[in-house]
PDB file of N, CA and C in Angstrom:
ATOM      1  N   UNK A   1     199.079 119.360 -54.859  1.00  0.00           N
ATOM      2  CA  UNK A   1     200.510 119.577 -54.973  1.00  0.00           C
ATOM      3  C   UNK A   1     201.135 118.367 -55.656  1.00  0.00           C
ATOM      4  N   UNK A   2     201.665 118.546 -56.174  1.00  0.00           N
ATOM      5  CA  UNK A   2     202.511 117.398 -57.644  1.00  0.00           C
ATOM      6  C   UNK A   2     203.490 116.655 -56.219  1.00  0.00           C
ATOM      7  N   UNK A   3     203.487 115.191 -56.614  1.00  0.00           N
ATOM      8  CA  UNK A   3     204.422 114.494 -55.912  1.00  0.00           C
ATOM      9  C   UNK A   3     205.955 114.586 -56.183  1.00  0.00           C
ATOM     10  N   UNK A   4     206.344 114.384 -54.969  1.00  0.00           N
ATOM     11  CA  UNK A   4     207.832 115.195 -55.101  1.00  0.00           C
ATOM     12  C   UNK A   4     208.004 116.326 -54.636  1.00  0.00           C
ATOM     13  N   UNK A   5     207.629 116.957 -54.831  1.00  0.00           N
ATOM     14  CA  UNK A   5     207.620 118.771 -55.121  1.00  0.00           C
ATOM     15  C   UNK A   5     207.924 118.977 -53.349  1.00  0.00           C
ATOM     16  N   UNK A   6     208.801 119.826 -53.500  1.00  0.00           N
ATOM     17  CA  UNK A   6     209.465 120.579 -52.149  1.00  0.00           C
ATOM     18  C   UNK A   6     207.769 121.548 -51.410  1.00  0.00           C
ATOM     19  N   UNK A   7     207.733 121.235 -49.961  1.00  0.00           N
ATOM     20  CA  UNK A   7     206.748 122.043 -49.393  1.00  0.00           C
ATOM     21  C   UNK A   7     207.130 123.504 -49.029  1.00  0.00           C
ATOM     22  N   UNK A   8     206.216 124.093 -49.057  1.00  0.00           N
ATOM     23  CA  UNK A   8     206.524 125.245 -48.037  1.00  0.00           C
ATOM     24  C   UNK A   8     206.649 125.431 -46.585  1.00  0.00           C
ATOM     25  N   UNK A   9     207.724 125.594 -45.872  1.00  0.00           N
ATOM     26  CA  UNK A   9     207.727 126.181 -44.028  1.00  0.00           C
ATOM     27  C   UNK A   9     206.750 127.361 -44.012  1.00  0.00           C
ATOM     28  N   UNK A  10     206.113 127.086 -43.688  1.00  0.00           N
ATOM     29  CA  UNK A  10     205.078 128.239 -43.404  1.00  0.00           C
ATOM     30  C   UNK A  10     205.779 129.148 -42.379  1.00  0.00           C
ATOM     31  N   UNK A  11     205.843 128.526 -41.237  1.00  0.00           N
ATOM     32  CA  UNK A  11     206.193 129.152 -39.686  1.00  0.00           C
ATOM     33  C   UNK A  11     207.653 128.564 -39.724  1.00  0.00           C
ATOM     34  N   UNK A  12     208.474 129.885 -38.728  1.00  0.00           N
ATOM     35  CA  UNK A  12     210.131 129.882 -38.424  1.00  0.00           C
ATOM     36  C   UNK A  12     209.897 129.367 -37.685  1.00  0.00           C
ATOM     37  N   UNK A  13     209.070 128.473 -36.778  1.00  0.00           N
ATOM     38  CA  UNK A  13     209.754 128.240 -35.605  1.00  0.00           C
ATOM     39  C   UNK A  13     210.741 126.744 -35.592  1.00  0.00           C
ATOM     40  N   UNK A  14     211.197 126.986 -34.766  1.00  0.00           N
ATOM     41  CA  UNK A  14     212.223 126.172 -34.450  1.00  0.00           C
ATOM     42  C   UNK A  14     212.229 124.551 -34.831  1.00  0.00           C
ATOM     43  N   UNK A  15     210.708 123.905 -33.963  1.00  0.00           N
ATOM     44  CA  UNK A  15     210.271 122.667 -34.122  1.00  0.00           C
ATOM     45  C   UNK A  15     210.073 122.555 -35.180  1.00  0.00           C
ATOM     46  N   UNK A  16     208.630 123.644 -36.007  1.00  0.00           N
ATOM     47  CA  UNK A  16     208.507 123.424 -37.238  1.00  0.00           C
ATOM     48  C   UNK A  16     209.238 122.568 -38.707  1.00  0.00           C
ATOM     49  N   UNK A  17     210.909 124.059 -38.110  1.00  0.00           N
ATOM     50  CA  UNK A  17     211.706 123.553 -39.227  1.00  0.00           C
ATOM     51  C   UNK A  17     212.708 122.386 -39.190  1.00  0.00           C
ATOM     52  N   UNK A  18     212.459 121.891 -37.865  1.00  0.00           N
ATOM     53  CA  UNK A  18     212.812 120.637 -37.554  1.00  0.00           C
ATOM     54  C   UNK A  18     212.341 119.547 -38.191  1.00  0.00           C
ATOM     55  N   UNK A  19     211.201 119.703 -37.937  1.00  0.00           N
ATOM     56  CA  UNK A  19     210.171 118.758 -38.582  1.00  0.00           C
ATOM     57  C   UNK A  19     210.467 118.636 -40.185  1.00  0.00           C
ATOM     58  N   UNK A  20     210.151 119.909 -40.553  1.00  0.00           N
ATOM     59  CA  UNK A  20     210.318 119.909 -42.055  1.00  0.00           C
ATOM     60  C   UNK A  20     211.636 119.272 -42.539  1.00  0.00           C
ATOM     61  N   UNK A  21     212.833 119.429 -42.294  1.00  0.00           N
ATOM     62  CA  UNK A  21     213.660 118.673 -42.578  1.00  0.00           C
ATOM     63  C   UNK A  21     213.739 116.924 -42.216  1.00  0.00           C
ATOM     64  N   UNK A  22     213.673 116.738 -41.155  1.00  0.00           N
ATOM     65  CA  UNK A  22     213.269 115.275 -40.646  1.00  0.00           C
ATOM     66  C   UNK A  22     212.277 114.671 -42.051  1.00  0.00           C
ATOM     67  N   UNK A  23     211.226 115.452 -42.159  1.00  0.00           N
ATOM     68  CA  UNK A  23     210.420 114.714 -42.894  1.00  0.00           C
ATOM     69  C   UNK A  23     210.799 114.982 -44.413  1.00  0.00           C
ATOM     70  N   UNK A  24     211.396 115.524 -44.912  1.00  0.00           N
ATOM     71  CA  UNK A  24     212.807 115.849 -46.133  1.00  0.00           C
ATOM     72  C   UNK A  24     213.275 114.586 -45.822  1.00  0.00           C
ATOM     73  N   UNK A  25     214.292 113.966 -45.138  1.00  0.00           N
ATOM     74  CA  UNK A  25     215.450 113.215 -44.720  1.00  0.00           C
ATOM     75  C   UNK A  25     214.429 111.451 -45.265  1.00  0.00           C
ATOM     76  N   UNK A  26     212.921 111.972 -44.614  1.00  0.00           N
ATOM     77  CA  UNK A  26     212.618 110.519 -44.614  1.00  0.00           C
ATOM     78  C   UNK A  26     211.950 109.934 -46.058  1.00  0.00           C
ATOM     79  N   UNK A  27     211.761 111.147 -46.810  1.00  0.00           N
ATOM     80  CA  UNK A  27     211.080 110.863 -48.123  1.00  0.00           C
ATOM     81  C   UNK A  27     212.112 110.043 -48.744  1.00  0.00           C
ATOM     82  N   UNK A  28     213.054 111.007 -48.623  1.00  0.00           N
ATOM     83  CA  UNK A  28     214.765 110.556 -49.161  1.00  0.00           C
ATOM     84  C   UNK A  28     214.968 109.339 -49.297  1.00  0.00           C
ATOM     85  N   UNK A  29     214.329 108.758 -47.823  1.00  0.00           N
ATOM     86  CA  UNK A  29     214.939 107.446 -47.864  1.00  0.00           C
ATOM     87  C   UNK A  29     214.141 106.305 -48.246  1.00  0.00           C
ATOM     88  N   UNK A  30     212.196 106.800 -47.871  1.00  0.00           N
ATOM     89  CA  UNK A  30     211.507 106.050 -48.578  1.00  0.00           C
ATOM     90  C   UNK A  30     211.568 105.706 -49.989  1.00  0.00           C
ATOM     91  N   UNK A  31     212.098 106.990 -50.807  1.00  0.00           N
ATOM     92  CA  UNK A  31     212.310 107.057 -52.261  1.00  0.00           C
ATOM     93  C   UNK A  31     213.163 105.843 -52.941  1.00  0.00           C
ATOM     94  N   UNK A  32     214.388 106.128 -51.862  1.00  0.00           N
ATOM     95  CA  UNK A  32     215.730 105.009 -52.586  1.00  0.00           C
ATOM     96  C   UNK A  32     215.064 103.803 -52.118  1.00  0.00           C
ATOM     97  N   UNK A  33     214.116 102.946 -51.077  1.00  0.00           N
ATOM     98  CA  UNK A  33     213.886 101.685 -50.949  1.00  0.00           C
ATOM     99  C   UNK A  33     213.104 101.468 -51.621  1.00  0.00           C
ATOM    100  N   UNK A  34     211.880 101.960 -52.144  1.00  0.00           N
ATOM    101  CA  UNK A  34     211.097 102.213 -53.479  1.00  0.00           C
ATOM    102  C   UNK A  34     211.608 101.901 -54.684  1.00  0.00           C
ATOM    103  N   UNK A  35     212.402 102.678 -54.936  1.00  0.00           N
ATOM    104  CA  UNK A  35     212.929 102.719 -56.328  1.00  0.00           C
ATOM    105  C   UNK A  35     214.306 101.254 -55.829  1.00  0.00           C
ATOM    106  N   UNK A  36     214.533 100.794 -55.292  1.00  0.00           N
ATOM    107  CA  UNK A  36     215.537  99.389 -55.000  1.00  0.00           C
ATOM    108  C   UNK A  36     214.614  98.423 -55.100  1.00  0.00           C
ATOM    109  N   UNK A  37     213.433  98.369 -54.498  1.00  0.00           N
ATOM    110  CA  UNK A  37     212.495  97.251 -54.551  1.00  0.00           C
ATOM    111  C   UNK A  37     211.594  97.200 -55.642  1.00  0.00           C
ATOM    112  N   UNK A  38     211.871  98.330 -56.873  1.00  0.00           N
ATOM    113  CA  UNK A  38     210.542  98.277 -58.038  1.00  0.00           C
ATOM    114  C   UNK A  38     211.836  97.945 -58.778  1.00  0.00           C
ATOM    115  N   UNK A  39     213.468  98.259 -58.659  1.00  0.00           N
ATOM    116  CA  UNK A  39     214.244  97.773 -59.768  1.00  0.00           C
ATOM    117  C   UNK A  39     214.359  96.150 -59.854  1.00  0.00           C
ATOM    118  N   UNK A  40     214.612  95.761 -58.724  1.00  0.00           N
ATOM    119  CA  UNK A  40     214.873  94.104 -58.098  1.00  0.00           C
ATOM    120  C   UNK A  40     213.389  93.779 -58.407  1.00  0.00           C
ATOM    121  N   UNK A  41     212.168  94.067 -58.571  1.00  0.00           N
ATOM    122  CA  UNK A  41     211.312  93.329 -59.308  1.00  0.00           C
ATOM    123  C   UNK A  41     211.042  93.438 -61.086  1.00  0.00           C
ATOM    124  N   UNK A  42     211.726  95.075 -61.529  1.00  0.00           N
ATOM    125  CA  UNK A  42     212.012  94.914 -63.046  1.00  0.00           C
ATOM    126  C   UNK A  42     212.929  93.575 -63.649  1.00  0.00           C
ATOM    127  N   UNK A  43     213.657  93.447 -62.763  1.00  0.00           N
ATOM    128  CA  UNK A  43     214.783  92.764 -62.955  1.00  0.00           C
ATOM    129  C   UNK A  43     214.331  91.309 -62.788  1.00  0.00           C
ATOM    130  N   UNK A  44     213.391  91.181 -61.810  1.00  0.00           N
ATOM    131  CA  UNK A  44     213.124  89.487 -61.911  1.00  0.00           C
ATOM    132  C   UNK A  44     211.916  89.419 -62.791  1.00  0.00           C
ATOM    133  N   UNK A  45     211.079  90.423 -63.347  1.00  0.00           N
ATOM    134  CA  UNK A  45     210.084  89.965 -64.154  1.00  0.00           C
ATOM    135  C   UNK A  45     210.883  89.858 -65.690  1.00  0.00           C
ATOM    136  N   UNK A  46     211.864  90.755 -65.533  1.00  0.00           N
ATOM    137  CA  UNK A  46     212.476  90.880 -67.263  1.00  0.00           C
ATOM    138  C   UNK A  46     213.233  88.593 -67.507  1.00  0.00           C
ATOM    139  N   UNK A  47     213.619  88.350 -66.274  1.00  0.00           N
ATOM    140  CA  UNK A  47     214.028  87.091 -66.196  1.00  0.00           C
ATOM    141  C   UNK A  47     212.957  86.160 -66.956  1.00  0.00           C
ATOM    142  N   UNK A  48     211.429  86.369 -65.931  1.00  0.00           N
ATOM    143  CA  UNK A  48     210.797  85.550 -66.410  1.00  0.00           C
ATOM    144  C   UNK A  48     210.149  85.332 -67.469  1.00  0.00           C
ATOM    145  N   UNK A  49     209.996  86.832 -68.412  1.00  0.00           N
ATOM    146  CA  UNK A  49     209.227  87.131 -69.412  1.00  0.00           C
ATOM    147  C   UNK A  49     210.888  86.758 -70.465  1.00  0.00           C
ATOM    148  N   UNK A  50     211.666  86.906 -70.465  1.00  0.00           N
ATOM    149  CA  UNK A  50     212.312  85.910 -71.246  1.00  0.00           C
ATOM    150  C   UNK A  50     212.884  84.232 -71.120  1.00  0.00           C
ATOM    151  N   UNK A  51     212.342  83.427 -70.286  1.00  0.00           N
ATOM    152  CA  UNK A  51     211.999  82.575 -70.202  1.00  0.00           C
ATOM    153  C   UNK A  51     213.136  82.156 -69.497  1.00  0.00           C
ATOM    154  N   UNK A  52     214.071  82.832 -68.695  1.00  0.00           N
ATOM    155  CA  UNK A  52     215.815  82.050 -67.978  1.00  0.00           C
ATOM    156  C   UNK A  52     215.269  82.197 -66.982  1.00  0.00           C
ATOM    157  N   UNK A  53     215.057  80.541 -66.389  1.00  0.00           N
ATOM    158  CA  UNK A  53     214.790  80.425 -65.001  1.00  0.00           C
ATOM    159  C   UNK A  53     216.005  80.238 -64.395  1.00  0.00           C
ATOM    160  N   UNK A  54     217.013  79.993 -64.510  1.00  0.00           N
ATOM    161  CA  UNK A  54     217.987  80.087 -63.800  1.00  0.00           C
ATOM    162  C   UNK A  54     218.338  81.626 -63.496  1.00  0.00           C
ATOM    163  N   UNK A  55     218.132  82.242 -64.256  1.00  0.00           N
ATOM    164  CA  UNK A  55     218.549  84.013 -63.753  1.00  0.00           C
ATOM    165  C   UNK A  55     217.322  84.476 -62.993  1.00  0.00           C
ATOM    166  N   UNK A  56     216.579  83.841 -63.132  1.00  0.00           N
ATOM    167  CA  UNK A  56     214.726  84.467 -62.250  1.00  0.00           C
ATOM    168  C   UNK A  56     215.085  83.771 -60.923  1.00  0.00           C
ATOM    169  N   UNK A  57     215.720  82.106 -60.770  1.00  0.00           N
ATOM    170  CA  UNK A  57     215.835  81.691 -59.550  1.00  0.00           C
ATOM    171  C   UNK A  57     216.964  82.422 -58.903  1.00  0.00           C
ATOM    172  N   UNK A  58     217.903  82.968 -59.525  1.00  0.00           N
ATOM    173  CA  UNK A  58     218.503  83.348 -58.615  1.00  0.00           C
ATOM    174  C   UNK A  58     218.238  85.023 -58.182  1.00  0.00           C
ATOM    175  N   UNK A  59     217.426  85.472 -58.696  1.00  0.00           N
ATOM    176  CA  UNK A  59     216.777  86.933 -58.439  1.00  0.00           C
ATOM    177  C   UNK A  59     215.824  87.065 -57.449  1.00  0.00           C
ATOM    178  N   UNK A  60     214.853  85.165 -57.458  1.00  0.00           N
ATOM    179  CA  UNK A  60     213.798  85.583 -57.036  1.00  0.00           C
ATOM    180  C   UNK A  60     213.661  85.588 -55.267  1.00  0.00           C
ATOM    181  N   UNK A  61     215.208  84.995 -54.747  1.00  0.00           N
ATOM    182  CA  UNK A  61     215.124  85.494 -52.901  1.00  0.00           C
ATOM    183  C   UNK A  61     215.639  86.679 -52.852  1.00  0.00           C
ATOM    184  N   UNK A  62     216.066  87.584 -53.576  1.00  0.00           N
ATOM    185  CA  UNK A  62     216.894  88.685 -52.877  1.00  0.00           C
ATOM    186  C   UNK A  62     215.672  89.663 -53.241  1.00  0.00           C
ATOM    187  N   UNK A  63     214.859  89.340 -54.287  1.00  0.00           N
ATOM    188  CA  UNK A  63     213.786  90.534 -54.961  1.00  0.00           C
ATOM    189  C   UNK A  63     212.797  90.106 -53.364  1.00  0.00           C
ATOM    190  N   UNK A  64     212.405  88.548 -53.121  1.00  0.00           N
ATOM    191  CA  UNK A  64     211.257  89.054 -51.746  1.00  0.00           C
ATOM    192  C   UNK A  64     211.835  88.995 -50.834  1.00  0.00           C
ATOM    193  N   UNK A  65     213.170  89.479 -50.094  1.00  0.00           N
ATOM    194  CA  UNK A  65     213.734  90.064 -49.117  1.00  0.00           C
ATOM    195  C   UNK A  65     214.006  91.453 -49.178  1.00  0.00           C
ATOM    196  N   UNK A  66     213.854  92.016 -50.376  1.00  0.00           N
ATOM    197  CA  UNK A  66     213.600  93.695 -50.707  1.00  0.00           C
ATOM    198  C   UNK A  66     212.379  93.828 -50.279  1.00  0.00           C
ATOM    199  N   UNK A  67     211.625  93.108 -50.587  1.00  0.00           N
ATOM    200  CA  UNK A  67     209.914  93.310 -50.591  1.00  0.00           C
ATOM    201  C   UNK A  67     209.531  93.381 -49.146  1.00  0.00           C
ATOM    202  N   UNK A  68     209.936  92.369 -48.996  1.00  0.00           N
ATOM    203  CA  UNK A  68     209.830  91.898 -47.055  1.00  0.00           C
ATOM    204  C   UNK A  68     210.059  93.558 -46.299  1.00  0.00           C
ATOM    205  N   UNK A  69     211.459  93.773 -46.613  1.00  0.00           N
ATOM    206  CA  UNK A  69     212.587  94.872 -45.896  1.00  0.00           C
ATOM    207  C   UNK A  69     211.317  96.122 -46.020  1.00  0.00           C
ATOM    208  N   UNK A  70     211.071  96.266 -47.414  1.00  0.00           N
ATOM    209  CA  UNK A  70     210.183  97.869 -47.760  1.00  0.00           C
ATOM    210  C   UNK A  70     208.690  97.595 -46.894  1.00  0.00           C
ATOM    211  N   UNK A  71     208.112  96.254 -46.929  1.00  0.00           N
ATOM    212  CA  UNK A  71     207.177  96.286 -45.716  1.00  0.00           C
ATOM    213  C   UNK A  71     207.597  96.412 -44.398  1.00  0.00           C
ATOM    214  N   UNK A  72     208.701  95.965 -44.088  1.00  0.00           N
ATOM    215  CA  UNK A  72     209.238  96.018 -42.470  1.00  0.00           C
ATOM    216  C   UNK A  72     209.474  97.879 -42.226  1.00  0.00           C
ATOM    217  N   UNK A  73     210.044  98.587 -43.525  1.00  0.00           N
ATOM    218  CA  UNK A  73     210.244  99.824 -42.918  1.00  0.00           C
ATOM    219  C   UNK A  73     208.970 100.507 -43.496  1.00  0.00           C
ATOM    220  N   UNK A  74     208.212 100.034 -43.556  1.00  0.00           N
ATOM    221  CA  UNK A  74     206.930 101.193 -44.045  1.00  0.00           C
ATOM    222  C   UNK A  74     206.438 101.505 -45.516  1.00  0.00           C
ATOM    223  N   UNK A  75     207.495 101.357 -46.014  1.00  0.00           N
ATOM    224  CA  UNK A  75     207.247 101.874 -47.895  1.00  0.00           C
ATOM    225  C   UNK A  75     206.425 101.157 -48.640  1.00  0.00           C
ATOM    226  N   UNK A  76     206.126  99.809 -48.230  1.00  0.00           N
ATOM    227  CA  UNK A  76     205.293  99.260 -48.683  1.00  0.00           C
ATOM    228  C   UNK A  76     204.214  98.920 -47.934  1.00  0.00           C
ATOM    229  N   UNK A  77     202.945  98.718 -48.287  1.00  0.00           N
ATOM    230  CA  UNK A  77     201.780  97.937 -47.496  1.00  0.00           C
ATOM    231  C   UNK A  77     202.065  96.621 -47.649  1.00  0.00           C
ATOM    232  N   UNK A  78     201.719  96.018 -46.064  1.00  0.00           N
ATOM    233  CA  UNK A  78     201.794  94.367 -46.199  1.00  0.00           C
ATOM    234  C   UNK A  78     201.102  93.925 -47.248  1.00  0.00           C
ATOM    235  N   UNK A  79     199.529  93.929 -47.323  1.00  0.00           N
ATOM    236  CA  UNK A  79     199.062  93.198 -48.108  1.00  0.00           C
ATOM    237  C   UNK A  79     199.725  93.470 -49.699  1.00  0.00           C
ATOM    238  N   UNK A  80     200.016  94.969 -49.909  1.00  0.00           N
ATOM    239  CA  UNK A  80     200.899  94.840 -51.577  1.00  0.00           C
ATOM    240  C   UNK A  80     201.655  93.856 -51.758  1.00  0.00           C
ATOM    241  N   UNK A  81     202.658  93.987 -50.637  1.00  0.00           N
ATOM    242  CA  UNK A  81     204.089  93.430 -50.661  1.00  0.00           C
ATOM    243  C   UNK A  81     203.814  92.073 -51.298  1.00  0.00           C
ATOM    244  N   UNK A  82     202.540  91.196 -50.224  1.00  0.00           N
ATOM    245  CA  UNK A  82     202.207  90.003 -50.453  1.00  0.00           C
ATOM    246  C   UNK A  82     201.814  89.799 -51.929  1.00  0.00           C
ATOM    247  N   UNK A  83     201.129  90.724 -52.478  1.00  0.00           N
ATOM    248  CA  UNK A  83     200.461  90.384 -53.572  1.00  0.00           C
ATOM    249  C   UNK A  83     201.353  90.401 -54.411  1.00  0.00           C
ATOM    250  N   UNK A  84     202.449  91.323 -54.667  1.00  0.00           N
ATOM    251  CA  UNK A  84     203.475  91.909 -55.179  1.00  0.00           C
ATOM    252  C   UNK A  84     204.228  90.027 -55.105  1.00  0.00           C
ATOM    253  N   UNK A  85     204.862  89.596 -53.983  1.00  0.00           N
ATOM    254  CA  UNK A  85     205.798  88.489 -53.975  1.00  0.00           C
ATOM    255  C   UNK A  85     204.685  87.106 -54.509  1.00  0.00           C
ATOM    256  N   UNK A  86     203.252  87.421 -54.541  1.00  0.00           N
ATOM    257  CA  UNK A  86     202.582  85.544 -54.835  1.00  0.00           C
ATOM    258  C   UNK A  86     202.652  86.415 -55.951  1.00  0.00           C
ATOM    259  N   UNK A  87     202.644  87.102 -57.273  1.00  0.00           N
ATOM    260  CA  UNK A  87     202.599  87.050 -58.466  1.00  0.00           C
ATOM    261  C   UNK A  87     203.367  87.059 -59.094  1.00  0.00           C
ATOM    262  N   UNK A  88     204.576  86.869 -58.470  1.00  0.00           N
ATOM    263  CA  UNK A  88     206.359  86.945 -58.631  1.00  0.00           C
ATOM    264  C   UNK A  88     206.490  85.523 -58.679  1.00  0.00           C
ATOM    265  N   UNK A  89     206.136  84.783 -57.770  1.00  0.00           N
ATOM    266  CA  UNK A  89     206.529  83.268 -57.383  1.00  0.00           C
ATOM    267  C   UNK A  89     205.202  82.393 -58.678  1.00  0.00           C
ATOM    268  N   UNK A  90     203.992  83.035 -58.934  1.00  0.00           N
ATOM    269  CA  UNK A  90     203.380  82.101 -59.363  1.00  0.00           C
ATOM    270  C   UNK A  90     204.205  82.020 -60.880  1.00  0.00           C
ATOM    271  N   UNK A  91     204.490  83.037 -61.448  1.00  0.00           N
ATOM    272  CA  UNK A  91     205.051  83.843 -62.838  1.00  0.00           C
ATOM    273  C   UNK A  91     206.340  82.833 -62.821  1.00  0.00           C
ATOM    274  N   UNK A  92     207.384  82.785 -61.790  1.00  0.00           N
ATOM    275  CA  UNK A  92     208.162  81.985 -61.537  1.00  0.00           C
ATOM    276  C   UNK A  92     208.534  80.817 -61.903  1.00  0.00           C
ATOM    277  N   UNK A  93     207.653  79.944 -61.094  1.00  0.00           N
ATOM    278  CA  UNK A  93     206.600  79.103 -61.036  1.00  0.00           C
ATOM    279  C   UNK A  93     206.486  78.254 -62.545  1.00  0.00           C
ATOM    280  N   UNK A  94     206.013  79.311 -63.381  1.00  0.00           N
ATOM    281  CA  UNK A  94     205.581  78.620 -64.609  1.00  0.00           C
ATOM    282  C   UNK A  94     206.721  78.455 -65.359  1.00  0.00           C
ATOM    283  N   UNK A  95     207.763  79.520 -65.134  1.00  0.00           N
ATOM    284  CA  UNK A  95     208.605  79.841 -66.226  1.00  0.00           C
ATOM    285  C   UNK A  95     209.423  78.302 -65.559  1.00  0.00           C
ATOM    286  N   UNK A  96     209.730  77.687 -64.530  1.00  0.00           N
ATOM    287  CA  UNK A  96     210.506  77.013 -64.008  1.00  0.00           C
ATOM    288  C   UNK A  96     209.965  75.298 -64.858  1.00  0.00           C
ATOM    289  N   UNK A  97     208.779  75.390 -64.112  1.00  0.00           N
ATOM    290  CA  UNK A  97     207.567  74.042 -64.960  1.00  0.00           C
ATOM    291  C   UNK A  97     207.923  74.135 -66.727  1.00  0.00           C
ATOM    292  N   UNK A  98     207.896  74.861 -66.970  1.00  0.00           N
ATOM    293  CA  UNK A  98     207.778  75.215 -68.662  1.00  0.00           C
ATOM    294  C   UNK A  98     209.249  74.728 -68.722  1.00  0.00           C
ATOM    295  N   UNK A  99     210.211  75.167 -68.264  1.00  0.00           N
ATOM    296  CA  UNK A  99     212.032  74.684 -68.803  1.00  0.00           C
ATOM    297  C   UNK A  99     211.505  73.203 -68.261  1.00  0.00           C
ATOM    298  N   UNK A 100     211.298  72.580 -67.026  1.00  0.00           N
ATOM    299  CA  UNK A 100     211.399  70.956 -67.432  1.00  0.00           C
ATOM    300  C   UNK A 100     210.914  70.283 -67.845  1.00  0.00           C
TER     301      UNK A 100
END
């Protein structure tokens, strides 16, 4: 089944379609912290790959407190998150060394 794509309720019952919506409600929301935490890292890599460390430093606590947040609610795996924020900071890192 293609990601995204609406399921089928098989069964009326009651719980069922409980469920099915609940778990509607939660994609919803995994989606928007997903797509908030892959923009806030477009946004700090576009910093560093044009070389303004001053616009990367100031991107780069709010991008791993997104990161942090999407591991705290589930959307992300810890170990990504981690790998995701040390290749952010090393990238950082250089672009910061390189301006002084």
């Amino acid at each position: 089944m293609a990601q995204g794509a609406a399921t089928k309720v098989k069964k009326r019952k009651k719980s069922v379609l409980k469920r099915a919506q609940q778990s509607r409600e939660r994609a919803e929301v995994n989606r928007a912290n997903r797509t908030r935490v892959r923009t806030m890292m477009r946004r700090l890599r576009t910093a560093i790959t044009a070389g303004d460390a001053t616009a990367a430093g100031n991107l780069l606590h709010p991008t791993m407190s997104a990161i942090d947040r999407a591991i705290t609610k589930g959307v992300l795996h810890e170990n990504t998150g981690n790998r995701y924020k040390s290749r952010l900071t090393v990238a950082f890192n250089h672009v910061k060394t390189a301006k002084a």
